[in-house]
Structures are given as structure tokens and as C-alpha cells.
PDB file of N, CA and C in Angstrom:
ATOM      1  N   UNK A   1    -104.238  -7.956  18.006  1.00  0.00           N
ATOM      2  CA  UNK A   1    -104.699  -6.970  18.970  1.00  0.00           C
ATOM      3  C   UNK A   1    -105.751  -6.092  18.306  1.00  0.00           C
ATOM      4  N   UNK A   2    -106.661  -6.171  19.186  1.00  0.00           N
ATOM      5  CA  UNK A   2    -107.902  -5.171  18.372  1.00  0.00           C
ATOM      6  C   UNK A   2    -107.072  -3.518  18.854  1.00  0.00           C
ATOM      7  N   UNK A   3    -108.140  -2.788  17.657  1.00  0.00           N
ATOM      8  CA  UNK A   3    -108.138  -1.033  17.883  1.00  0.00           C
ATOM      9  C   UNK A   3    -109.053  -0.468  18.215  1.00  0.00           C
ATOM     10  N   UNK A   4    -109.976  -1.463  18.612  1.00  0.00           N
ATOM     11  CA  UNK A   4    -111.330  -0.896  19.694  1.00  0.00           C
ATOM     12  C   UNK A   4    -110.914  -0.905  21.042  1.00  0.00           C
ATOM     13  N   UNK A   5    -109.966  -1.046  21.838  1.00  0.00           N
ATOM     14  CA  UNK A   5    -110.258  -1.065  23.569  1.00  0.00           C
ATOM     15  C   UNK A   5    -110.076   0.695  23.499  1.00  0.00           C
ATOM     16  N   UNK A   6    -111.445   0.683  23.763  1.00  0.00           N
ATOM     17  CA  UNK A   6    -111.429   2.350  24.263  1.00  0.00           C
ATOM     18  C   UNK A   6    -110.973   2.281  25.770  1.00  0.00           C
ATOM     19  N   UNK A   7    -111.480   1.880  26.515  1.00  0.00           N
ATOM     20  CA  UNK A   7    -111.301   1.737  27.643  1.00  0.00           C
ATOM     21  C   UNK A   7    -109.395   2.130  27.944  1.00  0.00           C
ATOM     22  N   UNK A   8    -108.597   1.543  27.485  1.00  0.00           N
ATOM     23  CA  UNK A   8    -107.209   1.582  27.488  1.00  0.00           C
ATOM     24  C   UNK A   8    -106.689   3.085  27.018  1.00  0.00           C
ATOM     25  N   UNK A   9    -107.492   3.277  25.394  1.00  0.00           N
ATOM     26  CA  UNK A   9    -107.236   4.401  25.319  1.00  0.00           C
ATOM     27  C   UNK A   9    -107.807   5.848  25.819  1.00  0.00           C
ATOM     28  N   UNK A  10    -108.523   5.763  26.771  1.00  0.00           N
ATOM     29  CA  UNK A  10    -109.117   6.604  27.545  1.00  0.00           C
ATOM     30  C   UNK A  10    -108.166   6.809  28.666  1.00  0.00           C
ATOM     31  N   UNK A  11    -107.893   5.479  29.396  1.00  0.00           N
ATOM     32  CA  UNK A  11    -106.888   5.955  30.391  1.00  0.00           C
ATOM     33  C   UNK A  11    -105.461   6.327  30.107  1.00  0.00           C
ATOM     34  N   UNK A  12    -104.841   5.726  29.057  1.00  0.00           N
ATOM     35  CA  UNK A  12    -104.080   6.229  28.521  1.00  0.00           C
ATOM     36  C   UNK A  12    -103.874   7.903  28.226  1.00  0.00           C
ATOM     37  N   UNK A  13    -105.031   8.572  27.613  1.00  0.00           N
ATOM     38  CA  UNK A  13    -105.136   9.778  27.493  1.00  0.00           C
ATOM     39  C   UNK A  13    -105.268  10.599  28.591  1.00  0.00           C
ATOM     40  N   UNK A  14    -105.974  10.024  29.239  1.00  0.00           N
ATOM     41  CA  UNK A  14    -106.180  10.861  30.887  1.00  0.00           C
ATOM     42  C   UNK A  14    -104.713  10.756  31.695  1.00  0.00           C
ATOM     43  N   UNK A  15    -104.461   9.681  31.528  1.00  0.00           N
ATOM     44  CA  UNK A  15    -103.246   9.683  32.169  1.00  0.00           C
ATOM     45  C   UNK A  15    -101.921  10.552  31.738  1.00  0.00           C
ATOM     46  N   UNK A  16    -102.076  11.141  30.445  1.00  0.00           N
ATOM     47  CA  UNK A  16    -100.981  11.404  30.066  1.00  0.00           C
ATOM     48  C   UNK A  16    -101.316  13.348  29.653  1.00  0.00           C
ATOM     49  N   UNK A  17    -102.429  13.249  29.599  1.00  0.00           N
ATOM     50  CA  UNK A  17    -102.983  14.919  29.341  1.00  0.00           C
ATOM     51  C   UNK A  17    -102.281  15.857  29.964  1.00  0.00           C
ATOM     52  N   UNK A  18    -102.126  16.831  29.831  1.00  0.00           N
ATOM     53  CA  UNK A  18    -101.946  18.145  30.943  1.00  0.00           C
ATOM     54  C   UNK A  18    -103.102  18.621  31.355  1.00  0.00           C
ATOM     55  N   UNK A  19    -102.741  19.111  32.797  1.00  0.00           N
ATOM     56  CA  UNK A  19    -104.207  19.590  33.297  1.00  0.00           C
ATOM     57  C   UNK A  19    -104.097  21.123  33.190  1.00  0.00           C
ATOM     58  N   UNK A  20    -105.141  21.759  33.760  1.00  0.00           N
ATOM     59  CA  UNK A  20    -105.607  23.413  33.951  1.00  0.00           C
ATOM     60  C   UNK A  20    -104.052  23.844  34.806  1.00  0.00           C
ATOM     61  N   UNK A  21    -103.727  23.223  35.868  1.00  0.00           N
ATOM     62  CA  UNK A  21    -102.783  23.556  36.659  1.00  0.00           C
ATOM     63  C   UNK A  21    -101.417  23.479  36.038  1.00  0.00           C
ATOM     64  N   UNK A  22    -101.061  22.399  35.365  1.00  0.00           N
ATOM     65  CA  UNK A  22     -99.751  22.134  34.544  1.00  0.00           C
ATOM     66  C   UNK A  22    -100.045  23.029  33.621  1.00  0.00           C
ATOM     67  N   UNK A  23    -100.373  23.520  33.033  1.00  0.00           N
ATOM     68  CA  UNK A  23     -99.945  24.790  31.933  1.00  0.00           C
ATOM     69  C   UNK A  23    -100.237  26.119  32.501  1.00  0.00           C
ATOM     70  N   UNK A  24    -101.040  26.246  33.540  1.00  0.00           N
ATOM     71  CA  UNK A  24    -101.074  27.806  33.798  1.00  0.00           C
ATOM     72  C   UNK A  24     -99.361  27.575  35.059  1.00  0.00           C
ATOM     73  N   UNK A  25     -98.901  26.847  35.668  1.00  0.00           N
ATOM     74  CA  UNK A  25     -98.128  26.711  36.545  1.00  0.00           C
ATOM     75  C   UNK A  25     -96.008  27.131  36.053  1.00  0.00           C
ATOM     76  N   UNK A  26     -96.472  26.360  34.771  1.00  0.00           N
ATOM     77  CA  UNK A  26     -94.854  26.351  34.178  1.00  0.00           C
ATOM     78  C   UNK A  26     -95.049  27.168  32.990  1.00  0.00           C
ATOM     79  N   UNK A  27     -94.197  28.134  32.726  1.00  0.00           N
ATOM     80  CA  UNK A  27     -93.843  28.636  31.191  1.00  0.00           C
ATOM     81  C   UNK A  27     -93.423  28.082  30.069  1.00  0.00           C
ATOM     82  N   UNK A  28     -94.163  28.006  29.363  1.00  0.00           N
ATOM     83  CA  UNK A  28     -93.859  26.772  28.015  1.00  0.00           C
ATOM     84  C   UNK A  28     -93.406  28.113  26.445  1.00  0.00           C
ATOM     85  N   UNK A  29     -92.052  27.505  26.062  1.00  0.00           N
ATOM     86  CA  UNK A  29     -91.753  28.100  25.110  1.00  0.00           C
ATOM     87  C   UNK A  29     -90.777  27.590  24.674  1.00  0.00           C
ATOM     88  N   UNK A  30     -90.486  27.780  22.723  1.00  0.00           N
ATOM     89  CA  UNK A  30     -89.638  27.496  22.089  1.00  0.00           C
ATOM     90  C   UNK A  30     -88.812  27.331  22.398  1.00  0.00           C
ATOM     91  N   UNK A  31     -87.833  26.105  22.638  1.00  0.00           N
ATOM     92  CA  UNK A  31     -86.327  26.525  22.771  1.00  0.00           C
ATOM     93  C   UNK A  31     -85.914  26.224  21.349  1.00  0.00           C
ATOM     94  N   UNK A  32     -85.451  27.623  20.528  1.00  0.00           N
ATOM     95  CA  UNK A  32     -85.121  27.548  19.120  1.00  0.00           C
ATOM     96  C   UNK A  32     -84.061  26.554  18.410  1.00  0.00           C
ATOM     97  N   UNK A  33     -82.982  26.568  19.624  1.00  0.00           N
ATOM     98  CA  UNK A  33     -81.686  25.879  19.788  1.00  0.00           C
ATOM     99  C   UNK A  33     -81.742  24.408  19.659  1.00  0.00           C
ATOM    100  N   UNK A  34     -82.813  23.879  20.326  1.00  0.00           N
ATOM    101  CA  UNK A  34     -83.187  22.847  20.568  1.00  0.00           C
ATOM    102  C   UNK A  34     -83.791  21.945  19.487  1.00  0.00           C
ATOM    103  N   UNK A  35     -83.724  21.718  18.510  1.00  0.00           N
ATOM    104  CA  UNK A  35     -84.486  21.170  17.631  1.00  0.00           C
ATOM    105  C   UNK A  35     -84.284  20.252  17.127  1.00  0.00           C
ATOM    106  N   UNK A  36     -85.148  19.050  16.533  1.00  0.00           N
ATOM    107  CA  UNK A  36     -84.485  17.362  16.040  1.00  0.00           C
ATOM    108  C   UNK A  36     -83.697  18.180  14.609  1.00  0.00           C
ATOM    109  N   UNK A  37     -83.595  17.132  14.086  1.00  0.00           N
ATOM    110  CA  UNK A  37     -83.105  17.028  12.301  1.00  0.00           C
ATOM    111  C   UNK A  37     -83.850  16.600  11.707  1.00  0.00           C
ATOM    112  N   UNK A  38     -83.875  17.766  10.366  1.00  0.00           N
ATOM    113  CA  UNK A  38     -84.876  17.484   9.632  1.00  0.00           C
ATOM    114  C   UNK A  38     -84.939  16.604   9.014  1.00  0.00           C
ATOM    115  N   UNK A  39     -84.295  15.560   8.579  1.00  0.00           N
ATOM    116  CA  UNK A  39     -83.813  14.452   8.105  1.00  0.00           C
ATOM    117  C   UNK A  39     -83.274  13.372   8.909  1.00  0.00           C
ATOM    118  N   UNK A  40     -83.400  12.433   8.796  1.00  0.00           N
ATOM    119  CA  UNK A  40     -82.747  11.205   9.438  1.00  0.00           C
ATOM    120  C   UNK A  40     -81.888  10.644   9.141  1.00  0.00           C
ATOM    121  N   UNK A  41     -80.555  11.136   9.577  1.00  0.00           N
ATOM    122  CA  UNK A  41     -79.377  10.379   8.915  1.00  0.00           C
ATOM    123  C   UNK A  41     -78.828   9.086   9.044  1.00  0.00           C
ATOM    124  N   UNK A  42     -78.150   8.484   8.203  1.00  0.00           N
ATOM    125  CA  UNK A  42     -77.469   7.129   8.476  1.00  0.00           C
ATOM    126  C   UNK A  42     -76.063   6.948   8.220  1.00  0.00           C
ATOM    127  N   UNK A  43     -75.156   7.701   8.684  1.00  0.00           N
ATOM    128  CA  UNK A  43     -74.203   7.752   8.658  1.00  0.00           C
ATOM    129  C   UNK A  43     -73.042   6.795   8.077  1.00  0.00           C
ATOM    130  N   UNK A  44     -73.115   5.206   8.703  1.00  0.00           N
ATOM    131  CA  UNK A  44     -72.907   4.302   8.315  1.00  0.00           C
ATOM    132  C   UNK A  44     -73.505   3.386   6.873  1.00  0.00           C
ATOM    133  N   UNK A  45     -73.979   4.092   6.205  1.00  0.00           N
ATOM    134  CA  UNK A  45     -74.731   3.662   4.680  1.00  0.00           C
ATOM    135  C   UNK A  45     -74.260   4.776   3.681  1.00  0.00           C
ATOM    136  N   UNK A  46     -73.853   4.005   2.644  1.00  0.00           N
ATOM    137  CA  UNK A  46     -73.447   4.563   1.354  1.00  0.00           C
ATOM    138  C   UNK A  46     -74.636   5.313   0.816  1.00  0.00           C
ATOM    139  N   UNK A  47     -74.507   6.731   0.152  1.00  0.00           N
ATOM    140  CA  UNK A  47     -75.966   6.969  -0.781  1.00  0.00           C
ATOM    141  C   UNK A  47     -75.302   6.120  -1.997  1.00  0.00           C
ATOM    142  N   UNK A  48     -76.975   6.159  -2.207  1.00  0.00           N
ATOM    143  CA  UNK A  48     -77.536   5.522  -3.419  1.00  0.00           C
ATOM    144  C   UNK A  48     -77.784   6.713  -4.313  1.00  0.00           C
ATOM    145  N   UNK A  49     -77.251   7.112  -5.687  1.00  0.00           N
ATOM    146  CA  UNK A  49     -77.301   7.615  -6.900  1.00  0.00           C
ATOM    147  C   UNK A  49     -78.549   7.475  -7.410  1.00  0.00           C
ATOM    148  N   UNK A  50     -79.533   8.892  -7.606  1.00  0.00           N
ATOM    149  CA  UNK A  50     -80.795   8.625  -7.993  1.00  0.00           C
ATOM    150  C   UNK A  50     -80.612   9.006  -9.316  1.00  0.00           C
ATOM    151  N   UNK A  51     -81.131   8.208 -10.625  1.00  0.00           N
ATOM    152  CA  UNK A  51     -81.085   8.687 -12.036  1.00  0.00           C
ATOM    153  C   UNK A  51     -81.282  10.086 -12.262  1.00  0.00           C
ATOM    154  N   UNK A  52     -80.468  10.508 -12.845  1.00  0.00           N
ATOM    155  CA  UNK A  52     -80.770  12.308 -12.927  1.00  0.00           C
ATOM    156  C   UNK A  52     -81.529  12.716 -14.245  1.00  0.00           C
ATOM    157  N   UNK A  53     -81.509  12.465 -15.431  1.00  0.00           N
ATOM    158  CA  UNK A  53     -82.395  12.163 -16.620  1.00  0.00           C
ATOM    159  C   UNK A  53     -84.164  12.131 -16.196  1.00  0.00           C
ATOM    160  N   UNK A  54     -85.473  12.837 -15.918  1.00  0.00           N
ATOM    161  CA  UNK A  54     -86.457  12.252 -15.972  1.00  0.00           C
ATOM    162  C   UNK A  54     -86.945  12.714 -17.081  1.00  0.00           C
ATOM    163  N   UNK A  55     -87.707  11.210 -17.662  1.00  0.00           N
ATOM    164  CA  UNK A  55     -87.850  11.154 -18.779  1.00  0.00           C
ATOM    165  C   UNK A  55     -89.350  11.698 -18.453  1.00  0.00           C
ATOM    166  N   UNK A  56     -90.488  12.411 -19.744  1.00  0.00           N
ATOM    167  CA  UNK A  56     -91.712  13.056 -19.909  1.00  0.00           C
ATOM    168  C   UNK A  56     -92.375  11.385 -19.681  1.00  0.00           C
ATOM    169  N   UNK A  57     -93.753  12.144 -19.504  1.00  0.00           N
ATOM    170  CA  UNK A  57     -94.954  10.555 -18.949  1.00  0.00           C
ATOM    171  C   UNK A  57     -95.381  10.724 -20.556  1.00  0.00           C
ATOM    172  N   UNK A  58     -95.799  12.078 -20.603  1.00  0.00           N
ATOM    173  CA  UNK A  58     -96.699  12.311 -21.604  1.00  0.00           C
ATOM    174  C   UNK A  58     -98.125  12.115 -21.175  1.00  0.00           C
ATOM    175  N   UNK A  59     -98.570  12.373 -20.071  1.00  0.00           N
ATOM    176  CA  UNK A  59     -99.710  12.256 -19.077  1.00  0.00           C
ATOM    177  C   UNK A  59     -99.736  13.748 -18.273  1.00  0.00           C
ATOM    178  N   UNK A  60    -100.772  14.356 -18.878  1.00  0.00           N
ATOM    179  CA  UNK A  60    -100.997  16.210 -18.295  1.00  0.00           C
ATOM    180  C   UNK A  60    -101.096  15.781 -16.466  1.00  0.00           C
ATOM    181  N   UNK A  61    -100.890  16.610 -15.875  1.00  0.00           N
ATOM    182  CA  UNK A  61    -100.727  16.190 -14.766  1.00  0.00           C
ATOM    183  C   UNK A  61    -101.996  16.103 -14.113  1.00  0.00           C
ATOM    184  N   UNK A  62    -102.960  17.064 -14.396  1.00  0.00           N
ATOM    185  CA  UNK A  62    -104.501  16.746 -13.899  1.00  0.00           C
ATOM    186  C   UNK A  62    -104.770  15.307 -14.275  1.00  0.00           C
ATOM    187  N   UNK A  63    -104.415  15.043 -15.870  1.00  0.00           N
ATOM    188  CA  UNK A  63    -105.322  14.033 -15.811  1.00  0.00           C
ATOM    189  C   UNK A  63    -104.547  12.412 -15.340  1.00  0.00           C
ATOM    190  N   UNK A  64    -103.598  12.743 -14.529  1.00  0.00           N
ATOM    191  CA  UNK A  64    -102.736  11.571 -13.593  1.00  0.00           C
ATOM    192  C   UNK A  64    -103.534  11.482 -12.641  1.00  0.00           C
ATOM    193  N   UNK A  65    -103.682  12.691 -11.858  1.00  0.00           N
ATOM    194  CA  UNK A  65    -104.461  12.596 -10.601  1.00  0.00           C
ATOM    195  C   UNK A  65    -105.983  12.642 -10.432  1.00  0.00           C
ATOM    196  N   UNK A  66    -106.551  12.922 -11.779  1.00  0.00           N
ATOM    197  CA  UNK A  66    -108.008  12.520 -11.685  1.00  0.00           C
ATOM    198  C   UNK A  66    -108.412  10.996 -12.542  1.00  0.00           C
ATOM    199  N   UNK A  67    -107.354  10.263 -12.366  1.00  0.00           N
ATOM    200  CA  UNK A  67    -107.514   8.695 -13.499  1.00  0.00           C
ATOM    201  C   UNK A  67    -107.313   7.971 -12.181  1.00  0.00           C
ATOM    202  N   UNK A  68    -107.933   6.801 -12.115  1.00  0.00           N
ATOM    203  CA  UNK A  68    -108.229   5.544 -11.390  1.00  0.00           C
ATOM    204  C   UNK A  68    -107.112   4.739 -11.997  1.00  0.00           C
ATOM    205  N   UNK A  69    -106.225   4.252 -11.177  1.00  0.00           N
ATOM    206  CA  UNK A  69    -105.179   3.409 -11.682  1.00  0.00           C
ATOM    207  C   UNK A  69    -105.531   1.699 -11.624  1.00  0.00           C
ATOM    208  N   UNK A  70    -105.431   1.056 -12.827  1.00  0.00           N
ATOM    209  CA  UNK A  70    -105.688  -0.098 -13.005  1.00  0.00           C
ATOM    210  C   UNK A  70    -105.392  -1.101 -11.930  1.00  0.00           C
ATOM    211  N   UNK A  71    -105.165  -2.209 -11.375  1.00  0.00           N
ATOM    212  CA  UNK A  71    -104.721  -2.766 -10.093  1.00  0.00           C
ATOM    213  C   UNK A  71    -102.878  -3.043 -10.812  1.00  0.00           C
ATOM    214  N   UNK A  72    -102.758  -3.037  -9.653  1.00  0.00           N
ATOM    215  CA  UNK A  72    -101.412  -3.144  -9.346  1.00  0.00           C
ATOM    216  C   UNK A  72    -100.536  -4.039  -8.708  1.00  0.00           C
ATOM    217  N   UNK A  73     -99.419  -4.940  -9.241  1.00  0.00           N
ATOM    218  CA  UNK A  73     -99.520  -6.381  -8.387  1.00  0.00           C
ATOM    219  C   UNK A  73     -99.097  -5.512  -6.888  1.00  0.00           C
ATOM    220  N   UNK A  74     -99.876  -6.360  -5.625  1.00  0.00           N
ATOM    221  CA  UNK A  74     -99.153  -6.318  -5.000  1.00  0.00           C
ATOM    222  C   UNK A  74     -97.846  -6.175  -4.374  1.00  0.00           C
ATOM    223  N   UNK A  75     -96.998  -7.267  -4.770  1.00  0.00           N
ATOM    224  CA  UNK A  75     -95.651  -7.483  -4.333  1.00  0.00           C
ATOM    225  C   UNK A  75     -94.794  -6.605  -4.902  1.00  0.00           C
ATOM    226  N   UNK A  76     -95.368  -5.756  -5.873  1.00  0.00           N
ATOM    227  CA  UNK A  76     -93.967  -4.818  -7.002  1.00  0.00           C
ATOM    228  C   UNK A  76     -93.382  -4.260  -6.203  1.00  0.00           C
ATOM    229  N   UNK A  77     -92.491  -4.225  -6.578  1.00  0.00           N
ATOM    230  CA  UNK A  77     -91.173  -3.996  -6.063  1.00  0.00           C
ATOM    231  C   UNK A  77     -90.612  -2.166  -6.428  1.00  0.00           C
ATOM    232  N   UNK A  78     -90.872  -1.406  -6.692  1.00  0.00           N
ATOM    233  CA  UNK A  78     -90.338  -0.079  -7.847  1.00  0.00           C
ATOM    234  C   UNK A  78     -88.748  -0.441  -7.766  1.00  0.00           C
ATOM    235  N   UNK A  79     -87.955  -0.315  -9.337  1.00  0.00           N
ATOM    236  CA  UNK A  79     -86.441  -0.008  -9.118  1.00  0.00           C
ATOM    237  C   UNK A  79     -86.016   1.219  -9.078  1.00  0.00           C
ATOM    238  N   UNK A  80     -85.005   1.611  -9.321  1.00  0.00           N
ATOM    239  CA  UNK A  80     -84.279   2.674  -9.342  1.00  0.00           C
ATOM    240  C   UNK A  80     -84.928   3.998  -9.901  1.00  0.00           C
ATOM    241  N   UNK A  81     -85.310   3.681 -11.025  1.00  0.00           N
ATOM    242  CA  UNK A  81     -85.692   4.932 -12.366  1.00  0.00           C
ATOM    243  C   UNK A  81     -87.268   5.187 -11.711  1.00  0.00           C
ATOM    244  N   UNK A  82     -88.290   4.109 -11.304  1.00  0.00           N
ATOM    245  CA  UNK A  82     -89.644   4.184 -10.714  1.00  0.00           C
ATOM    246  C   UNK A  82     -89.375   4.769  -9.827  1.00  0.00           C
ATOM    247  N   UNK A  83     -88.450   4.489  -8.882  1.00  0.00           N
ATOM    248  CA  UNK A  83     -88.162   5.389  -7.457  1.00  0.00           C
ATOM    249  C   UNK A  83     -87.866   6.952  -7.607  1.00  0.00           C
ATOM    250  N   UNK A  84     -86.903   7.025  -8.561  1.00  0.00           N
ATOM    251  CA  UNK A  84     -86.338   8.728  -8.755  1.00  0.00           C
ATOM    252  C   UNK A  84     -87.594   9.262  -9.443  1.00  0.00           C
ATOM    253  N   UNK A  85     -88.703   9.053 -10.179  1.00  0.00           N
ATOM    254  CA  UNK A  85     -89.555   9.195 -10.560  1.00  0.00           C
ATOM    255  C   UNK A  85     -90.495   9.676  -9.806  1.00  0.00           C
ATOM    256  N   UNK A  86     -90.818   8.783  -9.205  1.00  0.00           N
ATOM    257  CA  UNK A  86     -91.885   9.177  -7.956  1.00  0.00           C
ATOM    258  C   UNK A  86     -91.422  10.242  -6.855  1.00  0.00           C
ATOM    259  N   UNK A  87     -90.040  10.518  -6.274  1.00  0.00           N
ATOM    260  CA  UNK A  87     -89.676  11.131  -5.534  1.00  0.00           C
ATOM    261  C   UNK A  87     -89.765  13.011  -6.612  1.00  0.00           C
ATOM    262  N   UNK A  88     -89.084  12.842  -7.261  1.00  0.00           N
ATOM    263  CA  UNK A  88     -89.269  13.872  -8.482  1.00  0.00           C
ATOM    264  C   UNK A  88     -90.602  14.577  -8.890  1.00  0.00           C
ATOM    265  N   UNK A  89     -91.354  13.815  -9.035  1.00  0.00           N
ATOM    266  CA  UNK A  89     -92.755  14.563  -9.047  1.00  0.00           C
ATOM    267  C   UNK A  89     -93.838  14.754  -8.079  1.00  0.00           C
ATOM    268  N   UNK A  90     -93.461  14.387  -6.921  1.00  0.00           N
ATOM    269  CA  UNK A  90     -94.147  14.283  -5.526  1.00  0.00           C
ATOM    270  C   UNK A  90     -93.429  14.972  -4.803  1.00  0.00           C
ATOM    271  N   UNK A  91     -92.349  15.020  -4.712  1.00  0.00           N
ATOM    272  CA  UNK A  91     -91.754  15.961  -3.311  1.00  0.00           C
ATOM    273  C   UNK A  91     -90.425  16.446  -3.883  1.00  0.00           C
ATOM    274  N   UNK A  92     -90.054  16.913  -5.373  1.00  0.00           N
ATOM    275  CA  UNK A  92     -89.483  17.366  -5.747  1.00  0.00           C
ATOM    276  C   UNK A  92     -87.815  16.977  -5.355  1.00  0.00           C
ATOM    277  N   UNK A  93     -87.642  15.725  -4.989  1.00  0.00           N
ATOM    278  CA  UNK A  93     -86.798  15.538  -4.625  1.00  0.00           C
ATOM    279  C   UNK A  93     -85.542  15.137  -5.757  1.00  0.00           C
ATOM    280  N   UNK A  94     -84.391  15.868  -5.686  1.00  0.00           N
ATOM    281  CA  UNK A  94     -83.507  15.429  -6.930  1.00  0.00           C
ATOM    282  C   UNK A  94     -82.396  15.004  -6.287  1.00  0.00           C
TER     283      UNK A  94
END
């Protein structure tokens, strides 16, 4: 399927917009109460134990994010210790 049919996504958008009348007509506001979860749970799945130990890169952190990373196979897989790793220094996750 292409991602050029404008045409589709035009009516799509028109079709689904609010107009001048739908927002000056109804009162639109927070319902505070109302809110998803911030997380997505899975109730039925065991956690998984993330390594608690992170070990130093020895790589200043500027110069991680201003270095061009060599290629990378495709298919890799990260295990366990690559995973808690990456979550740990990206979104502080422990």
C-alpha cells in the first residue's frame, strides 16, 4: 500500500475534523478522573528481573552521542544486561 493517496487522506481528515460549530456548541474539559494508565499492564505475564549491577562504558557521555556508530548486524538480538543497559541510561529505568 502506498503513503501517497492524498486524496484518502484528505477525506479522511475532513471527515473526521471538528468544525467552527462543534467546539463553540459543546463544553470541552478535563475529566481529571478519567484517565488511561500510564503504563500498560499485563497482568497474566511474569516480570522479568532486570540486572541491577550497571557496569561503567568508560565512554563520556557527549562523546556517545556525538560518535557515528559502526554498522550493526541487523538481526541482533540485545540480551538481558544490553537491555537493562539501554533502559538505564535512556529513560532511567531501574
Amino acid at each position: 500500500m502506498s503513503n501517497g493517496n492524498l486524496d484518502a487522506a484528505w477525506r479522511y481528515h475532513n471527515g473526521t475534523k471538528h468544525s467552527y460549530q462543534s467546539i463553540r456548541s459543546t463544553p470541552h474539559y478535563l475529566d481529571w478522573r478519567n484517565q488511561p494508565l500510564l503504563f500498560k499492564v499485563y497482568p497474566t505475564l511474569d516480570g522479568i528481573p532486570l540486572p541491577r549491577q550497571v557496569p561503567q562504558t568508560g565512554v563520556a557521555a557527549l562523546s556517545a552521542i556525538s560518535t557515528i556508530p559502526g554498522e550493526l548486524e541487523a538481526a541482533a538480538i540485545p540480551d538481558l544486561n544490553a537491555l537493562a543497559l539501554l533502559l538505564h541510561f535512556s529513560a532511567g529505568v531501574t
